[in-house]
PDB file of N, CA and C in Angstrom:
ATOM      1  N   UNK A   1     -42.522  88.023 -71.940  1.00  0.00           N
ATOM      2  CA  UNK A   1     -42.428  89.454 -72.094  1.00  0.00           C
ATOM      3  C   UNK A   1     -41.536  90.083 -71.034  1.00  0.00           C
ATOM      4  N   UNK A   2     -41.061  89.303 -69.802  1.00  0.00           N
ATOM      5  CA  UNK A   2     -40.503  90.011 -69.043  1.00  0.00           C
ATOM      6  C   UNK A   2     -39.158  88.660 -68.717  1.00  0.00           C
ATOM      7  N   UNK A   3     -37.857  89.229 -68.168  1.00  0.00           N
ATOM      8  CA  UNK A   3     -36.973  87.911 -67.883  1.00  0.00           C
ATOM      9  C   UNK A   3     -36.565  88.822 -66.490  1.00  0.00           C
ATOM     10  N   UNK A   4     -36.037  88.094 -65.646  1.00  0.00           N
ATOM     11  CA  UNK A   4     -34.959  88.506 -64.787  1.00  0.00           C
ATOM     12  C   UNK A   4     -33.386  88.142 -65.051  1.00  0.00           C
ATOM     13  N   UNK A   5     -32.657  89.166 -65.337  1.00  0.00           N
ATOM     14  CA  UNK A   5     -31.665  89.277 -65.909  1.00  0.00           C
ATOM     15  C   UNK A   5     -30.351  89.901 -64.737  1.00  0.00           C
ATOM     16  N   UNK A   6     -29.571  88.780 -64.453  1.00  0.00           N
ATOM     17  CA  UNK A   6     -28.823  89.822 -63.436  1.00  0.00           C
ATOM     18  C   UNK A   6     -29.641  90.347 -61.944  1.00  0.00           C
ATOM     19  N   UNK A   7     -30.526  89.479 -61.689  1.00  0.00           N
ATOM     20  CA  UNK A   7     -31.535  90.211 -60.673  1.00  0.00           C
ATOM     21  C   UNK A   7     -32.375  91.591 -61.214  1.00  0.00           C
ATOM     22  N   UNK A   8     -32.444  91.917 -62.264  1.00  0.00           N
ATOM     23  CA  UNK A   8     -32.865  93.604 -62.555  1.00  0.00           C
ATOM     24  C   UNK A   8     -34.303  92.595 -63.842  1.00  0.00           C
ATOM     25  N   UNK A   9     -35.299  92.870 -63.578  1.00  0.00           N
ATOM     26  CA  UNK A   9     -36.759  92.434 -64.151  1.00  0.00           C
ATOM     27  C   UNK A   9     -36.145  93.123 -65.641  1.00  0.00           C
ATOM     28  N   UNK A  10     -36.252  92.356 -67.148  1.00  0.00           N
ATOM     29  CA  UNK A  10     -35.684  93.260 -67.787  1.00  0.00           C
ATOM     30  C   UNK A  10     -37.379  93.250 -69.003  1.00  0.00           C
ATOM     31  N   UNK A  11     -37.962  93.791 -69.186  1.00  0.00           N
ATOM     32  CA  UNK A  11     -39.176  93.607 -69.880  1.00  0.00           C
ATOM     33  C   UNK A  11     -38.761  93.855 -71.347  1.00  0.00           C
ATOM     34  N   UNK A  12     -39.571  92.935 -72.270  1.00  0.00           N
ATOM     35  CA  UNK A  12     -39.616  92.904 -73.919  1.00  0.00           C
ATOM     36  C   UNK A  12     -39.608  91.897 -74.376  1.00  0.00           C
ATOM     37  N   UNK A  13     -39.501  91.812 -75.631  1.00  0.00           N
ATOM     38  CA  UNK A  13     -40.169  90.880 -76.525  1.00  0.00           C
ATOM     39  C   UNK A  13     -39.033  89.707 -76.524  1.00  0.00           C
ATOM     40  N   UNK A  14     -39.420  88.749 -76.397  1.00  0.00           N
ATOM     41  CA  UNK A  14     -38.430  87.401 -76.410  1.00  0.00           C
ATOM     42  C   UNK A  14     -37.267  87.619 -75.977  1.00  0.00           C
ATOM     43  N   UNK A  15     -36.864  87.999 -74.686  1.00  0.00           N
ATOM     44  CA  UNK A  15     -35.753  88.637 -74.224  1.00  0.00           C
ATOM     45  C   UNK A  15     -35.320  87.196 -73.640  1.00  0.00           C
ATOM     46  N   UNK A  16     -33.598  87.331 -74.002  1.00  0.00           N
ATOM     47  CA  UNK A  16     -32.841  86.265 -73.505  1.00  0.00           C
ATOM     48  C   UNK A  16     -32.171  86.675 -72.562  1.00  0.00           C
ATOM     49  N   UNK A  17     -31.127  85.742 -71.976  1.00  0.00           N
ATOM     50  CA  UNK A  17     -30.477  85.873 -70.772  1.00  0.00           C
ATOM     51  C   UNK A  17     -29.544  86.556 -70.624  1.00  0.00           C
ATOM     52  N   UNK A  18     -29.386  87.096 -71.628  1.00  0.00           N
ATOM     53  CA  UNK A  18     -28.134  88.465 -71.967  1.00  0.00           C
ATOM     54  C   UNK A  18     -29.042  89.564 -72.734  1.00  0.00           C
ATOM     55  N   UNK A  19     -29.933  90.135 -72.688  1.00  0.00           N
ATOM     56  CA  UNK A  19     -30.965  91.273 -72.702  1.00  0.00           C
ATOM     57  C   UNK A  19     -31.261  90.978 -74.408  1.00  0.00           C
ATOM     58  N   UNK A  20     -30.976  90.199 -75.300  1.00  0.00           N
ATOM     59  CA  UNK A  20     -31.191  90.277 -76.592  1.00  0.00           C
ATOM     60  C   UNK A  20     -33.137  90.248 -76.490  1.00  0.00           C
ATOM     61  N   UNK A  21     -32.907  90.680 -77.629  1.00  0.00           N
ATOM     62  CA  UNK A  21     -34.509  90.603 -77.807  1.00  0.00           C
ATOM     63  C   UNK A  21     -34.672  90.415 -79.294  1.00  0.00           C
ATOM     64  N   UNK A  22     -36.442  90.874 -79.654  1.00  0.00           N
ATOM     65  CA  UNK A  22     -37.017  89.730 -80.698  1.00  0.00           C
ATOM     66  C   UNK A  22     -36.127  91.067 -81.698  1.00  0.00           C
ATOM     67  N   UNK A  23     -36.318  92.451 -81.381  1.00  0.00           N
ATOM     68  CA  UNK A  23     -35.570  93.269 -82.309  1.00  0.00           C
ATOM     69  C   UNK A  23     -34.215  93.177 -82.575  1.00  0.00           C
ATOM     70  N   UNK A  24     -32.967  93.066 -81.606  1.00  0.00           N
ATOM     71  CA  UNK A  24     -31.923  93.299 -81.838  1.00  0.00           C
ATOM     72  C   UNK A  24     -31.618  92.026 -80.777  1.00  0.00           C
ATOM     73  N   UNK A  25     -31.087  91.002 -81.665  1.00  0.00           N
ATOM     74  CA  UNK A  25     -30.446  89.630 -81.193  1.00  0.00           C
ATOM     75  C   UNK A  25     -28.601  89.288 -81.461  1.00  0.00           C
ATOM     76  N   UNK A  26     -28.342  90.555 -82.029  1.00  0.00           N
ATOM     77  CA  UNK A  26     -27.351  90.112 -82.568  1.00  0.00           C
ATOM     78  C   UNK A  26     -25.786  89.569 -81.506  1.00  0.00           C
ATOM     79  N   UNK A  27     -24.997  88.934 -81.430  1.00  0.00           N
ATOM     80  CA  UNK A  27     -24.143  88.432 -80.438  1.00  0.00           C
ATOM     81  C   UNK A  27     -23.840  89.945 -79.778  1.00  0.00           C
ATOM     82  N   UNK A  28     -23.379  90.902 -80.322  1.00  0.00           N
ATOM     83  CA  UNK A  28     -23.497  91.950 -79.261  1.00  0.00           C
ATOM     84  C   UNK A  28     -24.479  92.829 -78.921  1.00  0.00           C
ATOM     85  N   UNK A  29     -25.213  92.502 -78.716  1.00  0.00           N
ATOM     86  CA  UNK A  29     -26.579  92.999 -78.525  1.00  0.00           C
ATOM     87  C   UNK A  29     -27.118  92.427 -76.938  1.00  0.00           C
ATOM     88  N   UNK A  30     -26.703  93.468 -75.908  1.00  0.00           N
ATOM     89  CA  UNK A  30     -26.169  92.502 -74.796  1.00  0.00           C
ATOM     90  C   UNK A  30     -26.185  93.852 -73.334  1.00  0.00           C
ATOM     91  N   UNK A  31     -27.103  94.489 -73.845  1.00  0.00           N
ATOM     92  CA  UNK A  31     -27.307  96.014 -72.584  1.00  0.00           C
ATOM     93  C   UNK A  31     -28.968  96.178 -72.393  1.00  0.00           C
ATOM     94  N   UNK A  32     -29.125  96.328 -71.617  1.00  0.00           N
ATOM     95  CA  UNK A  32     -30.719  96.859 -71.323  1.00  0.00           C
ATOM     96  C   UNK A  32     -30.891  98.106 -70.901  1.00  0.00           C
ATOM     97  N   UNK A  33     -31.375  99.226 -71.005  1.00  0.00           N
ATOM     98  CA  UNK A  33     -31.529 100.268 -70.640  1.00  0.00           C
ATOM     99  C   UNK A  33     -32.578 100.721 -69.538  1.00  0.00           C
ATOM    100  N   UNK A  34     -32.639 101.676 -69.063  1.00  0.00           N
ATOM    101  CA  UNK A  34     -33.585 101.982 -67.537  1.00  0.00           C
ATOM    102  C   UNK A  34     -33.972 103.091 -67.991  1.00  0.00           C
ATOM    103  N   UNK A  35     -35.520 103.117 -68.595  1.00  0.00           N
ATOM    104  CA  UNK A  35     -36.374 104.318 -69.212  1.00  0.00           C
ATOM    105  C   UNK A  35     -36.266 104.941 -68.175  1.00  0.00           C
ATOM    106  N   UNK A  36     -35.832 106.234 -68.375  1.00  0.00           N
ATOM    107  CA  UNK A  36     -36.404 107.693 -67.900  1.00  0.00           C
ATOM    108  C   UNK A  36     -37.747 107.969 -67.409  1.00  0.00           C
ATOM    109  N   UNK A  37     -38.308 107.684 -68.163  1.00  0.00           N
ATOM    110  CA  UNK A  37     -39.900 108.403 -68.065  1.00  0.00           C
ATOM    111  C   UNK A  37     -40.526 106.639 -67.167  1.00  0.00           C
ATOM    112  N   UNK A  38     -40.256 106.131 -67.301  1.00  0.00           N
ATOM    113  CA  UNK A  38     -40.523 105.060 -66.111  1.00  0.00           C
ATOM    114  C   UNK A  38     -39.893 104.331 -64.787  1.00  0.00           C
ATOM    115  N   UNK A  39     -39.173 104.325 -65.195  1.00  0.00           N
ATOM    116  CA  UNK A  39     -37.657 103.439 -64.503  1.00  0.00           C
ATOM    117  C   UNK A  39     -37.973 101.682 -64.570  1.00  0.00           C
ATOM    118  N   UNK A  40     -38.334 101.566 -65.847  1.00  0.00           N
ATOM    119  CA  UNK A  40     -38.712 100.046 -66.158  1.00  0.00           C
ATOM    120  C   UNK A  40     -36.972  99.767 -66.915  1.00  0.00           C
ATOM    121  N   UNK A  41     -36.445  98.558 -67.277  1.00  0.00           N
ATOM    122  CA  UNK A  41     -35.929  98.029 -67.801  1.00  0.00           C
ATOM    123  C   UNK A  41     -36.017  97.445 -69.065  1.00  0.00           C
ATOM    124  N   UNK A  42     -35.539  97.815 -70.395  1.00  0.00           N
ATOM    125  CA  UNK A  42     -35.938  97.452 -71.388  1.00  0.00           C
ATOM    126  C   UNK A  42     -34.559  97.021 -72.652  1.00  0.00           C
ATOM    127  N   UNK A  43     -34.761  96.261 -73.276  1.00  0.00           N
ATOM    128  CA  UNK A  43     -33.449  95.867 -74.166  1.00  0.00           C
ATOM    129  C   UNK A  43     -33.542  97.166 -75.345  1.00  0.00           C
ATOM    130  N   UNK A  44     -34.799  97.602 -75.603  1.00  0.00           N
ATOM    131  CA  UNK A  44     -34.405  98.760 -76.678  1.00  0.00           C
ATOM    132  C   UNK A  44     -35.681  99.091 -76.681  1.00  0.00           C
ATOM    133  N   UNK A  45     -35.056 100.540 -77.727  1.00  0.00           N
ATOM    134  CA  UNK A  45     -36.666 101.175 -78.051  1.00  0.00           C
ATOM    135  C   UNK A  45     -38.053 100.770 -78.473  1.00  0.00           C
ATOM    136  N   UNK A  46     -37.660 100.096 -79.315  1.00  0.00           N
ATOM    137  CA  UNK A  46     -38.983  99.178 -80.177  1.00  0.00           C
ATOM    138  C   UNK A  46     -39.691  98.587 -78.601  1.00  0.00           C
ATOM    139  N   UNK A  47     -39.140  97.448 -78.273  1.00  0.00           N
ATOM    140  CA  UNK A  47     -39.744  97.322 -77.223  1.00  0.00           C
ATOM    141  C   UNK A  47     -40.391  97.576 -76.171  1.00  0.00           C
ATOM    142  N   UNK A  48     -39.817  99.181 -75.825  1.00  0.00           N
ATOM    143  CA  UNK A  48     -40.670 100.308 -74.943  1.00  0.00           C
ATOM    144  C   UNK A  48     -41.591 100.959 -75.719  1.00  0.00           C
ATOM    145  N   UNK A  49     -41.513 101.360 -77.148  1.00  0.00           N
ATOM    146  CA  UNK A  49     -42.838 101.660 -77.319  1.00  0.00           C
ATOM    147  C   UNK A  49     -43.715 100.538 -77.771  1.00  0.00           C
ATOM    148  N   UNK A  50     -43.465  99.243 -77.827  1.00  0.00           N
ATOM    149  CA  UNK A  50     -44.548  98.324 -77.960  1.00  0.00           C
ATOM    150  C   UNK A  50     -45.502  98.064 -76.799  1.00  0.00           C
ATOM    151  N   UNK A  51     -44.919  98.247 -75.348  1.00  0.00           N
ATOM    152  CA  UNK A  51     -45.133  97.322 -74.279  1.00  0.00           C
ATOM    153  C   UNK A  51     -45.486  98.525 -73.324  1.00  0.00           C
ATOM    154  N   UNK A  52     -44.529  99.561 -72.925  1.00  0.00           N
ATOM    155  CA  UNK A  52     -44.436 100.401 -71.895  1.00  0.00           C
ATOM    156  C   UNK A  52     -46.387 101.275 -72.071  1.00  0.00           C
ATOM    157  N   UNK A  53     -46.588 101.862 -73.205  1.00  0.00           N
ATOM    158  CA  UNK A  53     -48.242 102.396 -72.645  1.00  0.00           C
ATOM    159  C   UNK A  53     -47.848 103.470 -72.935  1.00  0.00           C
ATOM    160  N   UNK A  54     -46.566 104.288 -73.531  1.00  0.00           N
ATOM    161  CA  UNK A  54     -46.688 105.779 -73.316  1.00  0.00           C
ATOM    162  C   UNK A  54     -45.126 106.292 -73.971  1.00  0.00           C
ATOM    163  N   UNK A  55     -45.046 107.452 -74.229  1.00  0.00           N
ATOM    164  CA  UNK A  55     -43.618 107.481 -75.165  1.00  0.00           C
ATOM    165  C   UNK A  55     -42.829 107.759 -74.123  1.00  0.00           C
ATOM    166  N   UNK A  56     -41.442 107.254 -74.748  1.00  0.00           N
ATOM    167  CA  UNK A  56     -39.912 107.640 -74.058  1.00  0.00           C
ATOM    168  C   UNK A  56     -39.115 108.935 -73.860  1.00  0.00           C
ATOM    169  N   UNK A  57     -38.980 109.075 -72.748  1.00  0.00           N
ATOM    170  CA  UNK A  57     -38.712 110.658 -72.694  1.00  0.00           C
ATOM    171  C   UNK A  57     -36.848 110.416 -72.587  1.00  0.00           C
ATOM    172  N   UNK A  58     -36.473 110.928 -72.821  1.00  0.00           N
ATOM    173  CA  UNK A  58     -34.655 110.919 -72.753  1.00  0.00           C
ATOM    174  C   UNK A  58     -34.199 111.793 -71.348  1.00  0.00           C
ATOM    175  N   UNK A  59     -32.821 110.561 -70.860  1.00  0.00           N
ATOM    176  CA  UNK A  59     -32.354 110.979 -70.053  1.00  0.00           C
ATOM    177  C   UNK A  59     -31.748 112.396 -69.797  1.00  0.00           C
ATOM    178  N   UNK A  60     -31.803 113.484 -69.532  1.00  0.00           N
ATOM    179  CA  UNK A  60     -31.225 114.684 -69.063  1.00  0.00           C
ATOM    180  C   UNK A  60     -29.842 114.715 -68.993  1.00  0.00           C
ATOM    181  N   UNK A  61     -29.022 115.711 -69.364  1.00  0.00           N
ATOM    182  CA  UNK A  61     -27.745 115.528 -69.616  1.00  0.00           C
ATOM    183  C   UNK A  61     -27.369 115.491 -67.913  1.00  0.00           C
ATOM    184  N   UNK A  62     -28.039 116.397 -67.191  1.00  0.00           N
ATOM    185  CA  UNK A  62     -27.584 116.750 -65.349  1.00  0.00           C
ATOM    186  C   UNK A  62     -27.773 115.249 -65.083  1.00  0.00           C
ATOM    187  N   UNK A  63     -28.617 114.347 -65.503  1.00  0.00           N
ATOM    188  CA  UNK A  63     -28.676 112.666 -64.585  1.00  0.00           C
ATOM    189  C   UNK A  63     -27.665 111.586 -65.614  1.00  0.00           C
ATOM    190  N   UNK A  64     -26.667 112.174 -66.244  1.00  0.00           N
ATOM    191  CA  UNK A  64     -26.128 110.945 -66.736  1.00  0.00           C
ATOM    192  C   UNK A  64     -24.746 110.512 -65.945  1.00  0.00           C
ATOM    193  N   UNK A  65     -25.300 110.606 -65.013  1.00  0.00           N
ATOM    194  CA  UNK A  65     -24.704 109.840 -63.360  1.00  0.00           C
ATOM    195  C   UNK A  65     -25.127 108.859 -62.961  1.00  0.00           C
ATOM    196  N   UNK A  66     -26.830 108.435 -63.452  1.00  0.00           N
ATOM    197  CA  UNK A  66     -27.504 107.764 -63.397  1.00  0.00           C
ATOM    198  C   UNK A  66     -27.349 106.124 -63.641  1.00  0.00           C
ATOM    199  N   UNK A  67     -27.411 105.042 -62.979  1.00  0.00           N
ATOM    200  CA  UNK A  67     -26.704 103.863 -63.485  1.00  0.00           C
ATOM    201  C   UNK A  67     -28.040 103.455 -64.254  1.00  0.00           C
ATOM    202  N   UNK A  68     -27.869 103.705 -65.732  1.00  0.00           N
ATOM    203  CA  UNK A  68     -28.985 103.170 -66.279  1.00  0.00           C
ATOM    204  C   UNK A  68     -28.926 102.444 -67.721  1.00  0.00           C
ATOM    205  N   UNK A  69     -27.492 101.380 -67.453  1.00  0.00           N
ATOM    206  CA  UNK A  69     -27.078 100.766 -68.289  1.00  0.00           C
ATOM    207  C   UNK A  69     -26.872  99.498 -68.134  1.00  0.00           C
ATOM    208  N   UNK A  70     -27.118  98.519 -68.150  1.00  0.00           N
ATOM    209  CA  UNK A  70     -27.212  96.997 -67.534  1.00  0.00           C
ATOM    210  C   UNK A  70     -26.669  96.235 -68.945  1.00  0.00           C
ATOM    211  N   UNK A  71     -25.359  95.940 -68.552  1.00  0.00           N
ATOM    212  CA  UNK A  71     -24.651  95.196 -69.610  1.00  0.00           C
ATOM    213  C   UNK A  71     -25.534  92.868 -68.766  1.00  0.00           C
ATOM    214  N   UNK A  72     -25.680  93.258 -70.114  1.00  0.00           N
ATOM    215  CA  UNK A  72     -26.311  91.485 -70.024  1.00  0.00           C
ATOM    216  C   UNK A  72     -25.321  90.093 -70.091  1.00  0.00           C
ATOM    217  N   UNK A  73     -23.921  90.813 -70.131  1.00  0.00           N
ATOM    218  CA  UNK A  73     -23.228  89.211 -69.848  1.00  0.00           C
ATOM    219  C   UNK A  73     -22.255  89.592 -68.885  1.00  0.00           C
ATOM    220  N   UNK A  74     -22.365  90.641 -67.613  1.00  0.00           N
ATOM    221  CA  UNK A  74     -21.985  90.435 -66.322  1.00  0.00           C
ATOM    222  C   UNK A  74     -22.783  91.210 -65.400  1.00  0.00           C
ATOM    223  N   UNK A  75     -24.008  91.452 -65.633  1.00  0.00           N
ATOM    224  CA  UNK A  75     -24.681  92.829 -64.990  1.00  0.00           C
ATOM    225  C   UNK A  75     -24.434  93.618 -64.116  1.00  0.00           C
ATOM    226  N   UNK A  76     -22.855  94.319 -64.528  1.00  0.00           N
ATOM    227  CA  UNK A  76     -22.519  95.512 -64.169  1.00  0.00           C
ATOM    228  C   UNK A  76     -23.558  96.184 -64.665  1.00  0.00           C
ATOM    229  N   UNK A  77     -23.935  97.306 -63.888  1.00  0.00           N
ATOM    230  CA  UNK A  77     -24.758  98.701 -64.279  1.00  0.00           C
ATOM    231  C   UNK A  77     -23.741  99.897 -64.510  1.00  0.00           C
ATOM    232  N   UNK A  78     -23.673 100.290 -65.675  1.00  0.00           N
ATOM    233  CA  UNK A  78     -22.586 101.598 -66.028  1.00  0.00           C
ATOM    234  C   UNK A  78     -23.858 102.539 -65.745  1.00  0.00           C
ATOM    235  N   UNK A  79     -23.327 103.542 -65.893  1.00  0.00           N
ATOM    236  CA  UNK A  79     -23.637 104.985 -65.489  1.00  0.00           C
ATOM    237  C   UNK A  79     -23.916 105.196 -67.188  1.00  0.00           C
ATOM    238  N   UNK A  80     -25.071 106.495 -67.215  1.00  0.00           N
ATOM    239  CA  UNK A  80     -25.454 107.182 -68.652  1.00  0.00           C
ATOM    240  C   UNK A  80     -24.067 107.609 -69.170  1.00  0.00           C
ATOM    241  N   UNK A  81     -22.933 108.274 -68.380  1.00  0.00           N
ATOM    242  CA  UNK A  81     -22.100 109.074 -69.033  1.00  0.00           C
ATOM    243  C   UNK A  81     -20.780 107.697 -68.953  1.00  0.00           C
ATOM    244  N   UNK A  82     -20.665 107.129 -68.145  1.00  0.00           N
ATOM    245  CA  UNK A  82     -19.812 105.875 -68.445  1.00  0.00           C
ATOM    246  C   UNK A  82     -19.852 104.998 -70.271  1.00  0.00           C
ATOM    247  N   UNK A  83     -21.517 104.697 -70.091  1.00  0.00           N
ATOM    248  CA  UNK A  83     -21.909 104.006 -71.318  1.00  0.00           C
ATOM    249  C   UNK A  83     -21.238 104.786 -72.173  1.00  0.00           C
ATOM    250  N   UNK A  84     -21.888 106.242 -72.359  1.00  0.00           N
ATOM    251  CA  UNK A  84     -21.327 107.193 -73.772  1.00  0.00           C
ATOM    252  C   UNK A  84     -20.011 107.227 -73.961  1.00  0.00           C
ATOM    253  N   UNK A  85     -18.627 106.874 -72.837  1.00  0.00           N
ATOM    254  CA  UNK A  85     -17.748 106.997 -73.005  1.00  0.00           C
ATOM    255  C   UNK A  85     -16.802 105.656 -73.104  1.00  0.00           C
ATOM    256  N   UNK A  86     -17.365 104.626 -73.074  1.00  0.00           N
ATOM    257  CA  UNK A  86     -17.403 103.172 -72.906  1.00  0.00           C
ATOM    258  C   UNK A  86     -16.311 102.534 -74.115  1.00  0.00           C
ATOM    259  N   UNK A  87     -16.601 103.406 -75.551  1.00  0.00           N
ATOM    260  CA  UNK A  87     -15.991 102.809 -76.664  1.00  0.00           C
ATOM    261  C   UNK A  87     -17.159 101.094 -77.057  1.00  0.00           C
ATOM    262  N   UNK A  88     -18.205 101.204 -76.518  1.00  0.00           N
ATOM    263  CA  UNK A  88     -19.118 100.034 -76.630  1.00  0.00           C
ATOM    264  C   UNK A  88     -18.119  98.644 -76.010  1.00  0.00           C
ATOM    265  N   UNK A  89     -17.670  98.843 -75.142  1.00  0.00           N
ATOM    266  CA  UNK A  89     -17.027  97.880 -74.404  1.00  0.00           C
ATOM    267  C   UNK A  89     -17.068  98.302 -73.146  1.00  0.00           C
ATOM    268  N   UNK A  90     -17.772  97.019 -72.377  1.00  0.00           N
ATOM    269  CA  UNK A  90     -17.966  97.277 -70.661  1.00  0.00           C
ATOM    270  C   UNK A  90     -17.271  97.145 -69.817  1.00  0.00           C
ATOM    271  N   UNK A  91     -16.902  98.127 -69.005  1.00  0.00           N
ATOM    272  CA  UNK A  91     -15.892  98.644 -67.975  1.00  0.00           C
ATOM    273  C   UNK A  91     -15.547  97.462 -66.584  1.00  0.00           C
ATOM    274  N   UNK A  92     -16.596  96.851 -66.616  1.00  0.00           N
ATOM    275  CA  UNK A  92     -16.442  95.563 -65.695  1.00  0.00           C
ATOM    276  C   UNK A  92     -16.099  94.305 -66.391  1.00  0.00           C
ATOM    277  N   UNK A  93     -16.823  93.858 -67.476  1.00  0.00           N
ATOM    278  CA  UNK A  93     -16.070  92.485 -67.993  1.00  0.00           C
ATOM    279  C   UNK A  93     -15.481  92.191 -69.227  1.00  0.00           C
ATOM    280  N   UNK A  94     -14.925  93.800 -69.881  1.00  0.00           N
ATOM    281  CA  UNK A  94     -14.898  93.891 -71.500  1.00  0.00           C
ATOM    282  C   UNK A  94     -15.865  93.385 -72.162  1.00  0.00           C
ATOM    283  N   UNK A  95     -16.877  92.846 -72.159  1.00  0.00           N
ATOM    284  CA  UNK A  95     -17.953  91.964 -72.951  1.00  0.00           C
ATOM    285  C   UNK A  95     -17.814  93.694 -74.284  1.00  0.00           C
ATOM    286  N   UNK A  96     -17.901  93.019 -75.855  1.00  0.00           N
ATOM    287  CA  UNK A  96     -18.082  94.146 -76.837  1.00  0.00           C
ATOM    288  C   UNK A  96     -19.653  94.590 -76.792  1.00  0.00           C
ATOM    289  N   UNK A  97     -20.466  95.765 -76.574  1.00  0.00           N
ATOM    290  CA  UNK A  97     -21.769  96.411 -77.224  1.00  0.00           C
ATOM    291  C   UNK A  97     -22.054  96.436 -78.521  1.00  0.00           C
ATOM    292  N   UNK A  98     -22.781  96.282 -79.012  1.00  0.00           N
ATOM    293  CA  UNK A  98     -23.267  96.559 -80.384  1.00  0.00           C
ATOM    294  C   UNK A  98     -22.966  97.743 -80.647  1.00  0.00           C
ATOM    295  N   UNK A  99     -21.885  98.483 -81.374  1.00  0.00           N
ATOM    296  CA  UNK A  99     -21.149  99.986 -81.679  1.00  0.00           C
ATOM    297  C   UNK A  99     -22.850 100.887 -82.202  1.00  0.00           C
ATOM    298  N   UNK A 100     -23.516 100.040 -82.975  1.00  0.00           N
ATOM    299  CA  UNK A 100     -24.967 100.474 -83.710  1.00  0.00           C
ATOM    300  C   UNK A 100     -25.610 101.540 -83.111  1.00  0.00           C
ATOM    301  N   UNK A 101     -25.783 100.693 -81.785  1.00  0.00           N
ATOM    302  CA  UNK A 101     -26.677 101.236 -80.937  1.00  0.00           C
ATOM    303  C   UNK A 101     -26.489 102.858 -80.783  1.00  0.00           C
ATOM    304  N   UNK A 102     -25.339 103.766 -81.145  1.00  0.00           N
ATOM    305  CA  UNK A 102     -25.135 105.212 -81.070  1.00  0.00           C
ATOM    306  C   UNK A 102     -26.469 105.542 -81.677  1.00  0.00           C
ATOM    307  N   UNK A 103     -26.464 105.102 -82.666  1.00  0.00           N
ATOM    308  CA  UNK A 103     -27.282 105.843 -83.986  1.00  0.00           C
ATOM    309  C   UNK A 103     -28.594 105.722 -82.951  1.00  0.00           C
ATOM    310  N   UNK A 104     -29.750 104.943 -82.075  1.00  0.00           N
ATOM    311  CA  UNK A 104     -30.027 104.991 -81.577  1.00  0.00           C
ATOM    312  C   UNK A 104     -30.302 106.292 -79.902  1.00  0.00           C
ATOM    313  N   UNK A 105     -28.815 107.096 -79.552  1.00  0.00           N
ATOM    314  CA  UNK A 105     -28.856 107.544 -78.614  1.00  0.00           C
ATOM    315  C   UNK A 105     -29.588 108.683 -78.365  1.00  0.00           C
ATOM    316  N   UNK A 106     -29.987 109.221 -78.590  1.00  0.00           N
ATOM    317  CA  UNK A 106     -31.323 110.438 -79.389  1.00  0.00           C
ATOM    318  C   UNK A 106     -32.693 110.171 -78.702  1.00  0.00           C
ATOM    319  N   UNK A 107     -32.756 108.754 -78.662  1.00  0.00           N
ATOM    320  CA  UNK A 107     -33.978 108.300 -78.208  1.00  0.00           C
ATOM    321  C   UNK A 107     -33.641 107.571 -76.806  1.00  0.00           C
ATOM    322  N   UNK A 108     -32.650 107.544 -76.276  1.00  0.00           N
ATOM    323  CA  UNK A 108     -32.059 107.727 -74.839  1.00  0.00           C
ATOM    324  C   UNK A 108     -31.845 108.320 -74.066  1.00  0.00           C
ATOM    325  N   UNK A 109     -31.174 109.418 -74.552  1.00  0.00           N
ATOM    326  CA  UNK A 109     -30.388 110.515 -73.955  1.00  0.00           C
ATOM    327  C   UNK A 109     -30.328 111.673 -74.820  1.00  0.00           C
ATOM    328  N   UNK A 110     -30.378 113.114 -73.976  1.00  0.00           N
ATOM    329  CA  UNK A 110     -30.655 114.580 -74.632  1.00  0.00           C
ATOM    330  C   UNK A 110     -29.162 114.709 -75.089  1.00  0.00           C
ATOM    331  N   UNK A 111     -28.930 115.110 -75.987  1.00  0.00           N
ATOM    332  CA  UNK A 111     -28.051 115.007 -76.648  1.00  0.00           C
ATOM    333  C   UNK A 111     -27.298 116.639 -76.297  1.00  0.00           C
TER     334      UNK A 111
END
């Protein structure tokens, strides 16, 4: 339920060594996120509300300065407003993001 990933504890369900998990495994599927309302580490939503105990509150537009993006195949940490502007490709090792994950950002970040 929990891996160390990059040195950063990354918690969820069958999480591999590049943040995939039992929900979203797919080859780019490869970022962990840093809940707001906890500051736990998690590969995605499903997983924080399975595990975390309590709902996800979204990052604030004033903290997306915040490094709360942990790419899983060089664990650079991007910043909230880096990620959004990223093009789903990471600024330290090009590794591609899963583009998907937008549809998702709602339940990340205040839009």
């Amino acid at each position: 339920m929990e891996r160390i990933i990059h040195n950063i504890l990354v918690l969820g369900l069958n999480v591999d060594e590049q943040t995939r998990c039992a929900h979203y495994h797919g080859e780019d599927d490869v970022i962990a996120i840093k809940f707001r309302c906890c500051g736990d580490w998690f590969p995605c939503h499903e997983c924080h509300a399975e595990l975390a105990g309590h709902a996800a509150v979204p990052w604030p537009k004033e903290e997306f300065d915040a490094a709360a993006i942990l790419c899983g195949g060089c664990g650079h940490q991007l910043s909230i407003r880096e990620y959004l502007d990223c093009n789903s490709v990471c600024l330290h090792c090009r590794r591609r993001f899963n583009p998907g994950c937008a549809n998702h950002y709602p339940l990340y970040f205040d839009s």
